[in-house]
PDB file of N, CA and C in Angstrom:
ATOM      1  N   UNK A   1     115.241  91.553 102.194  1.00  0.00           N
ATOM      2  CA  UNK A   1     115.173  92.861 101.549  1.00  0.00           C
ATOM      3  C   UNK A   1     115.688  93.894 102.542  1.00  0.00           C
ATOM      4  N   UNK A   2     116.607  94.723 102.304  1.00  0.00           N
ATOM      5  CA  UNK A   2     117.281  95.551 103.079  1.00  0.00           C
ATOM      6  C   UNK A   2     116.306  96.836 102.595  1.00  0.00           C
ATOM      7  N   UNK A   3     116.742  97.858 103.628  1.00  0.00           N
ATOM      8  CA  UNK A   3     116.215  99.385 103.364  1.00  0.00           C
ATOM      9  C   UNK A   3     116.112 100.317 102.273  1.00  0.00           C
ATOM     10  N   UNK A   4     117.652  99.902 101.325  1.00  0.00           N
ATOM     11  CA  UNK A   4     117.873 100.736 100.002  1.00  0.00           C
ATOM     12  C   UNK A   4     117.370  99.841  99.421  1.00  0.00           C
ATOM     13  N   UNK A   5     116.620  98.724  99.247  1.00  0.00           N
ATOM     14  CA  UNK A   5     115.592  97.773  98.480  1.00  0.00           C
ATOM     15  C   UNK A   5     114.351  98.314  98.425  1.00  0.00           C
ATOM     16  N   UNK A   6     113.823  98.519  99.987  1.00  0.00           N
ATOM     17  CA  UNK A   6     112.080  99.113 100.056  1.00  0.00           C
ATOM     18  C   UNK A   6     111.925 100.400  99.313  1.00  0.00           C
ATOM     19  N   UNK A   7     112.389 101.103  98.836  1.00  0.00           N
ATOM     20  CA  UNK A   7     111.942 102.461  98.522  1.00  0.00           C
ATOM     21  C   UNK A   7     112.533 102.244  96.942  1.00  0.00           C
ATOM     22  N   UNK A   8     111.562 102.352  95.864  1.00  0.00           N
ATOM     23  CA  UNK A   8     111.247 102.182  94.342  1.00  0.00           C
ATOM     24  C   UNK A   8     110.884 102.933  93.750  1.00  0.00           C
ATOM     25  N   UNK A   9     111.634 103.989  92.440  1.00  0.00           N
ATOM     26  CA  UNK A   9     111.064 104.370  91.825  1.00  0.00           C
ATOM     27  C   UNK A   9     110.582 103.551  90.601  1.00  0.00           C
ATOM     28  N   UNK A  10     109.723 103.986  90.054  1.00  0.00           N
ATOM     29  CA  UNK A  10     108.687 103.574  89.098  1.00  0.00           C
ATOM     30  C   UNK A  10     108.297 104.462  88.134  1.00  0.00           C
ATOM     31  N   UNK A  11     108.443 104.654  86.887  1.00  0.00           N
ATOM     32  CA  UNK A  11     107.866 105.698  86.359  1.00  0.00           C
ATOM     33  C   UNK A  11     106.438 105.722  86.109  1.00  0.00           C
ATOM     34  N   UNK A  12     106.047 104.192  85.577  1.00  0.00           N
ATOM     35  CA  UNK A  12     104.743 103.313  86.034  1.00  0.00           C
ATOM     36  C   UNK A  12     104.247 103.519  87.025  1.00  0.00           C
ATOM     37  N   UNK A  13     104.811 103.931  88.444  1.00  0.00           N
ATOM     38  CA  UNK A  13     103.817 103.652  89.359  1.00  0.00           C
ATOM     39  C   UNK A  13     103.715 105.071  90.338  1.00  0.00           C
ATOM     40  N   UNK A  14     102.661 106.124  90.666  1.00  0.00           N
ATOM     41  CA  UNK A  14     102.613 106.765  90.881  1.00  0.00           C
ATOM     42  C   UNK A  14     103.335 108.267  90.413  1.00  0.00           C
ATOM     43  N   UNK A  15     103.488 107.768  88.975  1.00  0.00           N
ATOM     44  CA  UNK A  15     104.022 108.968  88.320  1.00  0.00           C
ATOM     45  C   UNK A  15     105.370 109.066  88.455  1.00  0.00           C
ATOM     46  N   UNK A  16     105.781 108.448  88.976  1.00  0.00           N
ATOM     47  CA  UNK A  16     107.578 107.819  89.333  1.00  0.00           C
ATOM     48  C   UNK A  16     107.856 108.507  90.418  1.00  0.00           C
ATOM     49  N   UNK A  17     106.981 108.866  91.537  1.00  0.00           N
ATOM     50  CA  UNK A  17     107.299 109.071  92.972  1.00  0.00           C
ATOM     51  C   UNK A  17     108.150 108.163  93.725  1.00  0.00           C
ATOM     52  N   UNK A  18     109.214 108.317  94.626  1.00  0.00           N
ATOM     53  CA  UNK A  18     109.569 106.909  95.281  1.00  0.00           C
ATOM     54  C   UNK A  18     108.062 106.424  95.991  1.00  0.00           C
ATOM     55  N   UNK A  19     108.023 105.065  96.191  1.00  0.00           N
ATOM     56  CA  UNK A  19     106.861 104.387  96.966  1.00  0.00           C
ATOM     57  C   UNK A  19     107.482 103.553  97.700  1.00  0.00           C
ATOM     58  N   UNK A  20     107.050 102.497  98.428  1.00  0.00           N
ATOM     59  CA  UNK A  20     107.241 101.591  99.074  1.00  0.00           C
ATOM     60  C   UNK A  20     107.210 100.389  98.499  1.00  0.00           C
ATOM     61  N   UNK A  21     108.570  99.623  98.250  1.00  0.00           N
ATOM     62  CA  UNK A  21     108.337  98.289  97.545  1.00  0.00           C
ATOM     63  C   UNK A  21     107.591  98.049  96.179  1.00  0.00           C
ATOM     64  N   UNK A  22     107.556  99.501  95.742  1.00  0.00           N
ATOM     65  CA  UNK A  22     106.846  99.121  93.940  1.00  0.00           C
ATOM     66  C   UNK A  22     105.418  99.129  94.823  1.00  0.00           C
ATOM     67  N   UNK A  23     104.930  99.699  95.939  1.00  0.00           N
ATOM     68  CA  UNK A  23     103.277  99.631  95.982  1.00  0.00           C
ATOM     69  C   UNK A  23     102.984 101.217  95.556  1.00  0.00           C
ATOM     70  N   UNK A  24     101.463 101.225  96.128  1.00  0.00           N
ATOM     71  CA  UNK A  24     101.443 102.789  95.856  1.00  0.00           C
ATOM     72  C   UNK A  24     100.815 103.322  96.564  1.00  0.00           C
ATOM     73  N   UNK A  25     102.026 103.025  97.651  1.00  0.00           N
ATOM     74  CA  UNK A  25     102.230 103.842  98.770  1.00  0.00           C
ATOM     75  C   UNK A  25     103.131 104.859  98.629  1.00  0.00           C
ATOM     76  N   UNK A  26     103.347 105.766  98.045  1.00  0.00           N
ATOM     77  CA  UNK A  26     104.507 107.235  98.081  1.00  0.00           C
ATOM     78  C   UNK A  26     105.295 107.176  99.710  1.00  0.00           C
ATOM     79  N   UNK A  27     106.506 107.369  99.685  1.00  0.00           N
ATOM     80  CA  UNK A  27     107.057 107.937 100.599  1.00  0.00           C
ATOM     81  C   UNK A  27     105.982 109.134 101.154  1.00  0.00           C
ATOM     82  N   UNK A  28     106.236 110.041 100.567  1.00  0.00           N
ATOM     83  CA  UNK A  28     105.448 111.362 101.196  1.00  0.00           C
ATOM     84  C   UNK A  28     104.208 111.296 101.776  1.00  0.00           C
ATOM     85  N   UNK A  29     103.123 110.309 101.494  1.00  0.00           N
ATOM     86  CA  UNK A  29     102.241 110.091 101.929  1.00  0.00           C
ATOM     87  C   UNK A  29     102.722 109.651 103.226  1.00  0.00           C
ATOM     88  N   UNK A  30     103.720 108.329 103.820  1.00  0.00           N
ATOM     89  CA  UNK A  30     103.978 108.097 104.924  1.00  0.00           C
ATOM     90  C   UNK A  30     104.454 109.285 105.330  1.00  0.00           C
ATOM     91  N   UNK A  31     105.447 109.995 105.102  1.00  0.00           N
ATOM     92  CA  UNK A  31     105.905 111.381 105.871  1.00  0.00           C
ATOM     93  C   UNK A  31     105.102 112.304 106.052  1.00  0.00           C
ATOM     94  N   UNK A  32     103.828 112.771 105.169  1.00  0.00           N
ATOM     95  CA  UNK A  32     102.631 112.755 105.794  1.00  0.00           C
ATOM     96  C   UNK A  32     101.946 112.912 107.210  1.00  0.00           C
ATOM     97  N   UNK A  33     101.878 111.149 107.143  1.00  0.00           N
ATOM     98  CA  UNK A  33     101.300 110.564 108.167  1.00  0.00           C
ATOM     99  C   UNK A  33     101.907 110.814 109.651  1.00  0.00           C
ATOM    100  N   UNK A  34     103.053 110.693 109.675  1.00  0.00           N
ATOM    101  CA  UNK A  34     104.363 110.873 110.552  1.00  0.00           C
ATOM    102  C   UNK A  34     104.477 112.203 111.133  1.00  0.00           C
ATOM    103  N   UNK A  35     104.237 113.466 110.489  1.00  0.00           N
ATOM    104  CA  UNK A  35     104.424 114.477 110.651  1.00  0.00           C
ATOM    105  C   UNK A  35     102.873 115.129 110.766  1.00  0.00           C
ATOM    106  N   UNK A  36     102.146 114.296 111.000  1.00  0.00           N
ATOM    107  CA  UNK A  36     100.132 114.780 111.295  1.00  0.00           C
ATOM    108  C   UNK A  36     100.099 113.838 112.655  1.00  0.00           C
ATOM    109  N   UNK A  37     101.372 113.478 113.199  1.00  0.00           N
ATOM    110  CA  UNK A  37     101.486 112.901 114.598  1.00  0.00           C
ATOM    111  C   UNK A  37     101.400 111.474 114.947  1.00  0.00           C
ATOM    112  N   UNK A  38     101.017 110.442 113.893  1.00  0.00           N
ATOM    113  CA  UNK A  38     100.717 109.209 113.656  1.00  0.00           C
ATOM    114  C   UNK A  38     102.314 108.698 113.888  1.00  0.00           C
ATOM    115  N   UNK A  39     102.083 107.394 115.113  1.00  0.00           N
ATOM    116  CA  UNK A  39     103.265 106.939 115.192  1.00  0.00           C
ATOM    117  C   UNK A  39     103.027 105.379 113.982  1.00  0.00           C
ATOM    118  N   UNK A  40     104.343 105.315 114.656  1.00  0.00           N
ATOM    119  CA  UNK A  40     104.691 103.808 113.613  1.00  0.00           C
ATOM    120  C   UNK A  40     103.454 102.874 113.955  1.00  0.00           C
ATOM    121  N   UNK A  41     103.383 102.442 114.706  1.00  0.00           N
ATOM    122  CA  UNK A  41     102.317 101.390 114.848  1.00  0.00           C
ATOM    123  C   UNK A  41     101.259 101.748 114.715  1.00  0.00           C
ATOM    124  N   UNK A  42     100.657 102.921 114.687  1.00  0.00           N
ATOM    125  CA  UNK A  42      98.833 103.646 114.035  1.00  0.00           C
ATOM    126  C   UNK A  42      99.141 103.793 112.554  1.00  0.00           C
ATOM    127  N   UNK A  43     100.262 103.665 111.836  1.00  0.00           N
ATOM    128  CA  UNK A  43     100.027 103.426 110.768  1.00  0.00           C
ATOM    129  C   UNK A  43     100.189 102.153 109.984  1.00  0.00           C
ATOM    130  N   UNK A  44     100.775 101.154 110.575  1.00  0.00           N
ATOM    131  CA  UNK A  44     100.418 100.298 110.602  1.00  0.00           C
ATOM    132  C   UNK A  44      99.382  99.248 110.518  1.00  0.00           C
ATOM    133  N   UNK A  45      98.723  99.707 111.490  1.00  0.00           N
ATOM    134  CA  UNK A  45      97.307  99.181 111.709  1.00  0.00           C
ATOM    135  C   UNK A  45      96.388  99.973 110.413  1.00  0.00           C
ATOM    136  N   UNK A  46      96.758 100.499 110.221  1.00  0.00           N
ATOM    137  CA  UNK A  46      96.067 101.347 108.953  1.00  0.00           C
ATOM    138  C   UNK A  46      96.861 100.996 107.647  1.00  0.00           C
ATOM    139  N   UNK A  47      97.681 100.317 107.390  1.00  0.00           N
ATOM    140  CA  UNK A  47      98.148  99.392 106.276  1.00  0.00           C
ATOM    141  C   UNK A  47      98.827  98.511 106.254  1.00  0.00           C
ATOM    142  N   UNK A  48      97.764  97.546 106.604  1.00  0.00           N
ATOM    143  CA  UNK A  48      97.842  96.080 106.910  1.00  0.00           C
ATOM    144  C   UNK A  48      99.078  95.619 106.204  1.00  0.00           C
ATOM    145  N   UNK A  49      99.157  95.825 104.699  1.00  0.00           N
ATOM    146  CA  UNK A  49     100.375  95.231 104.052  1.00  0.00           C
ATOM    147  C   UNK A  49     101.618  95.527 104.357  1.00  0.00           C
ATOM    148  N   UNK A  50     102.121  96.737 104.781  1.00  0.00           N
ATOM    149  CA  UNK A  50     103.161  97.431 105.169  1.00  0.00           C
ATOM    150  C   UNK A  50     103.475  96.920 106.520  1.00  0.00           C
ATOM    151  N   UNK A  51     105.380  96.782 106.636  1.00  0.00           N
ATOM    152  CA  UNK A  51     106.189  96.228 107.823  1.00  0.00           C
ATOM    153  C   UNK A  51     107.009  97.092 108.079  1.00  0.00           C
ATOM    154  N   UNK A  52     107.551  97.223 109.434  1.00  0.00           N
ATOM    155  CA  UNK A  52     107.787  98.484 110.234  1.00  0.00           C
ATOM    156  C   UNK A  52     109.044  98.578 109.748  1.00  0.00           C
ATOM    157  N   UNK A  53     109.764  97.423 109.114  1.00  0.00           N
ATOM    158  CA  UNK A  53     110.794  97.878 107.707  1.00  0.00           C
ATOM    159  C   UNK A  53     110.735  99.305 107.163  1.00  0.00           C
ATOM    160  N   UNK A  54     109.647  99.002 106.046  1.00  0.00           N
ATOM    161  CA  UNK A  54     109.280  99.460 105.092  1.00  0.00           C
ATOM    162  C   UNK A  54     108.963 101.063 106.132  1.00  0.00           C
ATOM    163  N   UNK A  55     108.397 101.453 107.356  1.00  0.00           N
ATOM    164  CA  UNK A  55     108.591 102.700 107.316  1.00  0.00           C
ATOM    165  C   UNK A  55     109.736 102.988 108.045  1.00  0.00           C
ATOM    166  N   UNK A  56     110.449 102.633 108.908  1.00  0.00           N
ATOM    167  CA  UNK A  56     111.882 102.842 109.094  1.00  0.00           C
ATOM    168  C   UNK A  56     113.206 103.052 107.744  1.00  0.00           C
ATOM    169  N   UNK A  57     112.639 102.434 106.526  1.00  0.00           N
ATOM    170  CA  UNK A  57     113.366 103.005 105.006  1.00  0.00           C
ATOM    171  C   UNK A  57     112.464 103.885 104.828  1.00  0.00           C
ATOM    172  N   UNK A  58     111.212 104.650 105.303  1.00  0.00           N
ATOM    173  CA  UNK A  58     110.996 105.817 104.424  1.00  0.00           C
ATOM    174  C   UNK A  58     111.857 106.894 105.392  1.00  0.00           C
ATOM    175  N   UNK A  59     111.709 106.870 106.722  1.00  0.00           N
ATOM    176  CA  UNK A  59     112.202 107.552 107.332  1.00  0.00           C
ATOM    177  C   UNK A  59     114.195 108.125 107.035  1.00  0.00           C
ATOM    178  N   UNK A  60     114.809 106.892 107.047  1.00  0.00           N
ATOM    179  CA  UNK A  60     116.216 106.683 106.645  1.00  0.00           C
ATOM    180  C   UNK A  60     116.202 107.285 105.212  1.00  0.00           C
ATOM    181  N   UNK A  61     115.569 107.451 104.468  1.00  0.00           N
ATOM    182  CA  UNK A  61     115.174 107.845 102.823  1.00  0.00           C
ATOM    183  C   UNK A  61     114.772 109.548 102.947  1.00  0.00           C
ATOM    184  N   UNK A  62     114.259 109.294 103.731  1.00  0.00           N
ATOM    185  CA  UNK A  62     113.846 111.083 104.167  1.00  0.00           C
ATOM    186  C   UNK A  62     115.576 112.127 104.933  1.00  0.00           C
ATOM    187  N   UNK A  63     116.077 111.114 105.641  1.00  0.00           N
ATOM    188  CA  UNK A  63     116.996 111.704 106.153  1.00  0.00           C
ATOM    189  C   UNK A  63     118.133 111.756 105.254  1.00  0.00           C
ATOM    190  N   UNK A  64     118.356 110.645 104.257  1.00  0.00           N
ATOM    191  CA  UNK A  64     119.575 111.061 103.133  1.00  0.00           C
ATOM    192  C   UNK A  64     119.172 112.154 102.189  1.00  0.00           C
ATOM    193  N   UNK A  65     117.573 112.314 102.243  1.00  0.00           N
ATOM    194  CA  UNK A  65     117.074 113.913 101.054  1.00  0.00           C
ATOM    195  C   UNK A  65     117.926 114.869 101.628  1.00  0.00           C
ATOM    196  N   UNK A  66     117.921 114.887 103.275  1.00  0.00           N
ATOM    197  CA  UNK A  66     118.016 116.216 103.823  1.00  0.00           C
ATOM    198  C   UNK A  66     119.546 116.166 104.361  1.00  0.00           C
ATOM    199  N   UNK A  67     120.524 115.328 103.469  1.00  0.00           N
ATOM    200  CA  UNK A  67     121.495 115.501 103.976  1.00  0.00           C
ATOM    201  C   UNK A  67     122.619 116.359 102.508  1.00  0.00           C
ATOM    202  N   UNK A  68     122.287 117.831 102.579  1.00  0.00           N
ATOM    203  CA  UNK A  68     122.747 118.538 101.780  1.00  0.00           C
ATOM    204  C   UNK A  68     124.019 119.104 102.438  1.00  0.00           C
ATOM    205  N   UNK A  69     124.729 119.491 101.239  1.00  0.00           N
ATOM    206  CA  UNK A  69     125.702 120.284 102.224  1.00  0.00           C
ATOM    207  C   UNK A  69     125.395 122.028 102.225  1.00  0.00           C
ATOM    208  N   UNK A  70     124.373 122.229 100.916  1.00  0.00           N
ATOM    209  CA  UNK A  70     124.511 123.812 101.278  1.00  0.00           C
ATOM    210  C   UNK A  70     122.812 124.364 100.460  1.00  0.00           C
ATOM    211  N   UNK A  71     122.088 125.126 101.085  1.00  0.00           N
ATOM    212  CA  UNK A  71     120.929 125.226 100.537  1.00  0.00           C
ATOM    213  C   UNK A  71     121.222 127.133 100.040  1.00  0.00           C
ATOM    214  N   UNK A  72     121.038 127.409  98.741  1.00  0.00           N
ATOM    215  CA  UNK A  72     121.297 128.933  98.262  1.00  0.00           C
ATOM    216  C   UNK A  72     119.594 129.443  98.284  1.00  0.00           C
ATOM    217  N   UNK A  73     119.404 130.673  98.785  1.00  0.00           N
ATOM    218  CA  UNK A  73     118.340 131.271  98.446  1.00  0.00           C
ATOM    219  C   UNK A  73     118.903 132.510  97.631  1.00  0.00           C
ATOM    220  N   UNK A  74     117.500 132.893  96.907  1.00  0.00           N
ATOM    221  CA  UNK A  74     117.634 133.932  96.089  1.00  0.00           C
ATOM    222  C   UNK A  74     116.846 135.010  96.682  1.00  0.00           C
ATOM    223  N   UNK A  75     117.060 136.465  97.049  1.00  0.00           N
ATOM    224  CA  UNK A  75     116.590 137.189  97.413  1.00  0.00           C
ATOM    225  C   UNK A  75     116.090 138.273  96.580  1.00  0.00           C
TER     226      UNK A  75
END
């Protein structure tokens, strides 16, 4: 299973958030975790089922969101 494999939407599963592998685990919940200072391996240990795959594609998944070419605000 490659990287653009681990990350699933579902409309079934968490309201059709991407998750991890069809679990229901949300991306955002790991980015979350990641960004409240938790490295890869403390979250890990905190979900036993999950492989350091699976958060290296949320991360890579997070970085193609933010690869826009132009963000407009309205003032």
């Amino acid at each position: 299973m490659n990287a653009h494999n681990r990350i699933t939407i579902n409309p079934n599963i968490c309201h059709g958030k991407p998750t991890i592998r069809g679990l229901r685990y949300p991306v955002e919940t790991m980015l979350e975790l990641f960004s409240a200072g938790m490295s890869l391996d403390e979250i890990l240990d905190d979900y036993e089922d999950l492989e350091r795959e699976d958060l290296l594609a949320v991360l890579a998944y997070a970085a193609r969101l933010s690869q826009v070419k132009r963000i407009e605000t309205t003032l």
